[in-house]
C-alpha atoms as a PDB file:
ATOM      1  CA  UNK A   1      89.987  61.467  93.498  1.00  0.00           C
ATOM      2  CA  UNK A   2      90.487  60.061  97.443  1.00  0.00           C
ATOM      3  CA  UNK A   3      91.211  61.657 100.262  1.00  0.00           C
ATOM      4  CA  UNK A   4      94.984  61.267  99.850  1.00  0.00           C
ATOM      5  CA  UNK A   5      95.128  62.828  96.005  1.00  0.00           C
ATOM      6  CA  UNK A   6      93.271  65.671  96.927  1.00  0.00           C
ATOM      7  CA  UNK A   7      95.304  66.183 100.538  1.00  0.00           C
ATOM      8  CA  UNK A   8      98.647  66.170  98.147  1.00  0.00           C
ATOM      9  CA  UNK A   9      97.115  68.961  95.648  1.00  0.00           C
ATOM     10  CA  UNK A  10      95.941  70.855  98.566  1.00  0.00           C
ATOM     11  CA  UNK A  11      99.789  71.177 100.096  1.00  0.00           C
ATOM     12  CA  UNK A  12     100.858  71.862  96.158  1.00  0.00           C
ATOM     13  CA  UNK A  13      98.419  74.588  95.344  1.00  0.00           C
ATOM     14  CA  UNK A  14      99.188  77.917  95.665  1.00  0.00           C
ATOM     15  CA  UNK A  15      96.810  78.708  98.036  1.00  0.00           C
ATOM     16  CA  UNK A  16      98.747  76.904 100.854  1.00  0.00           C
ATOM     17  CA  UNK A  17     101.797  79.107 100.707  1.00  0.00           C
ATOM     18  CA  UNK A  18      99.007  82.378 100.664  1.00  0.00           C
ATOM     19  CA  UNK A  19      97.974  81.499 103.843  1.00  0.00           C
ATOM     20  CA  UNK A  20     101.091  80.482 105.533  1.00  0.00           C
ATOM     21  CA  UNK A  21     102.460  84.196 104.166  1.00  0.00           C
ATOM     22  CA  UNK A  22      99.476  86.379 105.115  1.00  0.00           C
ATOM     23  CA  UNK A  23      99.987  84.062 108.762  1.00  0.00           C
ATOM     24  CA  UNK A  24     103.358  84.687 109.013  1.00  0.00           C
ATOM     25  CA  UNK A  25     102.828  88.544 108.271  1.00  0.00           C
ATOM     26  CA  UNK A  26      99.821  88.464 110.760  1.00  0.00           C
ATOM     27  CA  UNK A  27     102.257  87.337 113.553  1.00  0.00           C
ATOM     28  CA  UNK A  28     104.696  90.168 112.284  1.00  0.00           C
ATOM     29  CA  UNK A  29     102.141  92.465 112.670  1.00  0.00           C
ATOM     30  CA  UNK A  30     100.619  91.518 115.855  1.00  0.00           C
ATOM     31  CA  UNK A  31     104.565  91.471 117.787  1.00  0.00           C
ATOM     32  CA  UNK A  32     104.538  95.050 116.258  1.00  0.00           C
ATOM     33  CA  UNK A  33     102.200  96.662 117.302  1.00  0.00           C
ATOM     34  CA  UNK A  34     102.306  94.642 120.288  1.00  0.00           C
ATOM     35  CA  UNK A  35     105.526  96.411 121.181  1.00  0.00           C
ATOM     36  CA  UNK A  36     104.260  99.363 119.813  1.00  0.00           C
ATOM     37  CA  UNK A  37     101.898  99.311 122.785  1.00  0.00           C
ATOM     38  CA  UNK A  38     103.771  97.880 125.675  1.00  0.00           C
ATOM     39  CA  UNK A  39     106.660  99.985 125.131  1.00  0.00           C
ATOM     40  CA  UNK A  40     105.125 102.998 123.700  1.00  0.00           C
ATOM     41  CA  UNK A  41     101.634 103.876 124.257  1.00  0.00           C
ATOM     42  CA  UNK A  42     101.450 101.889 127.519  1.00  0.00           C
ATOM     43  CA  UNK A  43     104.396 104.450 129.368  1.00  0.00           C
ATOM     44  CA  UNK A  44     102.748 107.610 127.898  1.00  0.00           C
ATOM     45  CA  UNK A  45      98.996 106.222 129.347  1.00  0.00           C
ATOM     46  CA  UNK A  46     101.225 105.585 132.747  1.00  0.00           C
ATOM     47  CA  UNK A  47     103.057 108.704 132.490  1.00  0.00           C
ATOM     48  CA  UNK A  48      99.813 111.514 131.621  1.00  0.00           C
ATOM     49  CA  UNK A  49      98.044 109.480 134.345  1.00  0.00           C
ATOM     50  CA  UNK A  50     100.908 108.665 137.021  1.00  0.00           C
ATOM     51  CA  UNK A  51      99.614 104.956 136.729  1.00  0.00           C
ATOM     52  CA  UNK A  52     101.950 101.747 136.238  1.00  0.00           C
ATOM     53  CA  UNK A  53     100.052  99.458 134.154  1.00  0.00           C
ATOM     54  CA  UNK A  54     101.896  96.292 135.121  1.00  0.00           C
ATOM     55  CA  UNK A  55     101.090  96.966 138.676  1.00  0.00           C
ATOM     56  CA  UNK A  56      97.087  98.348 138.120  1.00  0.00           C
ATOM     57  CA  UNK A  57      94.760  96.480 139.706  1.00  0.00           C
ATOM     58  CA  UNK A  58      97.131  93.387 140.933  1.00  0.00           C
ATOM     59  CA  UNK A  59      95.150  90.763 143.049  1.00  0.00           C
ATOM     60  CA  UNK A  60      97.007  88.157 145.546  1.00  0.00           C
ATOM     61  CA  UNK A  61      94.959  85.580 146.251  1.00  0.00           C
ATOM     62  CA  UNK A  62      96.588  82.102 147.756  1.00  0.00           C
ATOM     63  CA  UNK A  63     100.091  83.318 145.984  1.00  0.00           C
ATOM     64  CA  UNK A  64      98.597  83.679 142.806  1.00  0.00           C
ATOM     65  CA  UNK A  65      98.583  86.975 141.281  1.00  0.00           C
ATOM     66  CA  UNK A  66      95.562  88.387 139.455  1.00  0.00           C
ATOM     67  CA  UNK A  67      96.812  91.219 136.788  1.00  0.00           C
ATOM     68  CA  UNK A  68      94.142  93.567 135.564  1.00  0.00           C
ATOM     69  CA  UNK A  69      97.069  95.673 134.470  1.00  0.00           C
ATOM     70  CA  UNK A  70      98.151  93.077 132.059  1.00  0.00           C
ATOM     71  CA  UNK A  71      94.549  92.456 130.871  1.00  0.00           C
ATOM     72  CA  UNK A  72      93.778  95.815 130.528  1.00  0.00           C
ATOM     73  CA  UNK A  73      97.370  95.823 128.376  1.00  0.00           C
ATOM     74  CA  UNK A  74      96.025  93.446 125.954  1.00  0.00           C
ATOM     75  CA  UNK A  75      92.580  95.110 125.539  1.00  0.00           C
ATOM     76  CA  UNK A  76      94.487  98.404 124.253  1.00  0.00           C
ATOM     77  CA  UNK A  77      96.715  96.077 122.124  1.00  0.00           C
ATOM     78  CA  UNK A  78      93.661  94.406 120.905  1.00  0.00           C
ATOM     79  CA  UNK A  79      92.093  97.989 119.975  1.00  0.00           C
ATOM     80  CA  UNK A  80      94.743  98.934 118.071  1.00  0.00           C
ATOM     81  CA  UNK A  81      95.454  96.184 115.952  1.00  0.00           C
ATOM     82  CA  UNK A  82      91.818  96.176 115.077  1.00  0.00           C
ATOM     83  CA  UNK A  83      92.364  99.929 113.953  1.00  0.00           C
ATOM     84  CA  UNK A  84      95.311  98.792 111.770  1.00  0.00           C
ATOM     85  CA  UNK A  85      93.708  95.960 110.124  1.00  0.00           C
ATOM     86  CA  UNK A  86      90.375  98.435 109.319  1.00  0.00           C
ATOM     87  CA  UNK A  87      93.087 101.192 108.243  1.00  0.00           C
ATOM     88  CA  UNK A  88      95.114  99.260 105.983  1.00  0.00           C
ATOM     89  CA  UNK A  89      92.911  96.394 104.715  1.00  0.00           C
ATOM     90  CA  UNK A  90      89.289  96.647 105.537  1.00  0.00           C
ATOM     91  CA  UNK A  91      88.530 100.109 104.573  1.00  0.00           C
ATOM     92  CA  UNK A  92      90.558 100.611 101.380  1.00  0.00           C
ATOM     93  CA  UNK A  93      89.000  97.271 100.214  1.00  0.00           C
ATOM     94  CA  UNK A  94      85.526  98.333 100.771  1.00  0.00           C
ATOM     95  CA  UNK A  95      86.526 101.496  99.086  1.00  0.00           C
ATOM     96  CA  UNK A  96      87.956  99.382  96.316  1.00  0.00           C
ATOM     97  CA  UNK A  97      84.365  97.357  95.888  1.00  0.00           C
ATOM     98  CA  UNK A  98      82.565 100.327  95.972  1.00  0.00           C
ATOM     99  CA  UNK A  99      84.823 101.865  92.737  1.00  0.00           C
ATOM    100  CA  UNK A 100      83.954  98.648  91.197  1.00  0.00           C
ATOM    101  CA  UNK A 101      80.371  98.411  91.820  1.00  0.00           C
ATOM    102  CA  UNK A 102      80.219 102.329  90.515  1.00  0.00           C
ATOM    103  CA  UNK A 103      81.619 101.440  87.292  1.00  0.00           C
ATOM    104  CA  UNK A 104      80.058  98.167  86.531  1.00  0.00           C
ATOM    105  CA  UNK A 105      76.709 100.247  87.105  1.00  0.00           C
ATOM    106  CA  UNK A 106      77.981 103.389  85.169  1.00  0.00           C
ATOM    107  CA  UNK A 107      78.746 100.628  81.984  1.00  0.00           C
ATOM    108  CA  UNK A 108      75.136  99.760  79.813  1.00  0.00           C
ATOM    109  CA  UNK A 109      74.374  96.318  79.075  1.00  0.00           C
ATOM    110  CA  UNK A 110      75.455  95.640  75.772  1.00  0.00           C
ATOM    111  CA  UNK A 111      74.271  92.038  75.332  1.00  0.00           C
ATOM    112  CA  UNK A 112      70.867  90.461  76.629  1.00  0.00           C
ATOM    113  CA  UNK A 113      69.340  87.004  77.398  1.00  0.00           C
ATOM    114  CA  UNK A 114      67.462  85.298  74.767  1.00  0.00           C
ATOM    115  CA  UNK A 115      63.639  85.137  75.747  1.00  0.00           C
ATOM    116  CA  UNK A 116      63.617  81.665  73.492  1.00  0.00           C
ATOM    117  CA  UNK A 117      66.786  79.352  74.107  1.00  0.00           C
ATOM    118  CA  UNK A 118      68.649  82.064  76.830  1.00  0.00           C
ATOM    119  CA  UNK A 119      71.591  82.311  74.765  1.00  0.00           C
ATOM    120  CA  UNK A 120      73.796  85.535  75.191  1.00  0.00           C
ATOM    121  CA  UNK A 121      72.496  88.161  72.382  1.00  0.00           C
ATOM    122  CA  UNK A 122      73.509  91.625  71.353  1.00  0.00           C
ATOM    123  CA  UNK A 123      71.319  93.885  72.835  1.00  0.00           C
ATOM    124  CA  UNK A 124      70.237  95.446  69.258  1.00  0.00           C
ATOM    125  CA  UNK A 125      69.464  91.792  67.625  1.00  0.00           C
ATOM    126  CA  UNK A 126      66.023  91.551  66.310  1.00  0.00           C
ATOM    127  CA  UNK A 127      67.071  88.237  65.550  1.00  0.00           C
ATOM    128  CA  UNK A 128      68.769  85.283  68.077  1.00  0.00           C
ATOM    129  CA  UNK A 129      71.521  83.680  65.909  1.00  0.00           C
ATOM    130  CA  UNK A 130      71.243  81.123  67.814  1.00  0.00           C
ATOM    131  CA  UNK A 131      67.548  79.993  67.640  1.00  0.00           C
ATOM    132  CA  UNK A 132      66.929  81.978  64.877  1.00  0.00           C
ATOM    133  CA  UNK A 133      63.436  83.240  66.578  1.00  0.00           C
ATOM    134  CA  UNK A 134      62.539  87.000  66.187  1.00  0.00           C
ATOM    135  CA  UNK A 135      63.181  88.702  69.370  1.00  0.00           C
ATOM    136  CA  UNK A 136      62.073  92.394  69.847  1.00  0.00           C
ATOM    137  CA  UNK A 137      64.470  94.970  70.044  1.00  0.00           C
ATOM    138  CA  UNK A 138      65.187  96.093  73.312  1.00  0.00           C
ATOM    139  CA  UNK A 139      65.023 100.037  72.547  1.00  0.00           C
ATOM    140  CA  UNK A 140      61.347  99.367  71.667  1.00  0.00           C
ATOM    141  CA  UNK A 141      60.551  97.315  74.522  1.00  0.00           C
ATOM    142  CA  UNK A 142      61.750 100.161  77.321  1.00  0.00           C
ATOM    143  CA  UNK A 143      59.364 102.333  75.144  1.00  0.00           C
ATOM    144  CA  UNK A 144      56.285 100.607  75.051  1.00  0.00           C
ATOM    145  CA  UNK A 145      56.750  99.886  78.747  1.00  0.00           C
END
């Protein structure tokens, strides 16, 4: 396929729309808690502190205003969106792997590799129906080692 082909089933695929939907929800997410900040953690900083962010640490230098207020805004904003992402997507999917990993180990094998043409075998077969070669069961393997 060229360049063109693979552009057009690129746009088609469903994998375009996921990301313009977990974008657009980003955005949501980030004007949220962006106002959750400016207009409600930002006040109640100003207000146990008797400081007014927008005005903290304003520089004038040749009529152009330097405002650590606003930057130190953003860093709280920052901080708290990366709390939300952790607390609602980070940590319950690293929970969610760990689960996984726990019962994938708690399961035994039940099939094995052939040693002769590494075809899929049950773990019991003292035969590969495959390749027909004797293989040794696996029970008395673990024993003798």
């Amino acid at each position: 396929m060229g360049f063109v082909e693979d552009f057009k089933k690129f746009l088609v695929s469903g994998s375009l729309v996921t990301m313009a939907v977990a974008f657009v929800v980003g955005l949501a997410i980030v004007a949220l808690i962006g106002a959750l900040v400016n207009n409600i953690i930002n006040p109640l900083i100003g207000a146990a502190g008797h400081v007014d962010f927008s005005k903290l640490g304003n520089l004038v230098i040749n009529n152009s205003t330097i405002m650590g207020g606003a930057f130190l805004g953003a860093v709280i904003n920052f901080l708290i969106l990366m709390l939300v992402v952790f607390a609602l997507i980070a940590y319950p999917y690293q929970k969610y792997e760990e689960r996984k990993k726990a019962r994938a180990a708690k399961t035994a094998p039940s099939t094995r590799e052939c040693p002769e043409c590494y075809s899929s075998i049950n773990i019991k077969a003292t035969r590969c129906p495959f390749c027909t070669s004797v293989v040794t069961p696996l029970a008395a393997a673990s024993t003798v080692a």
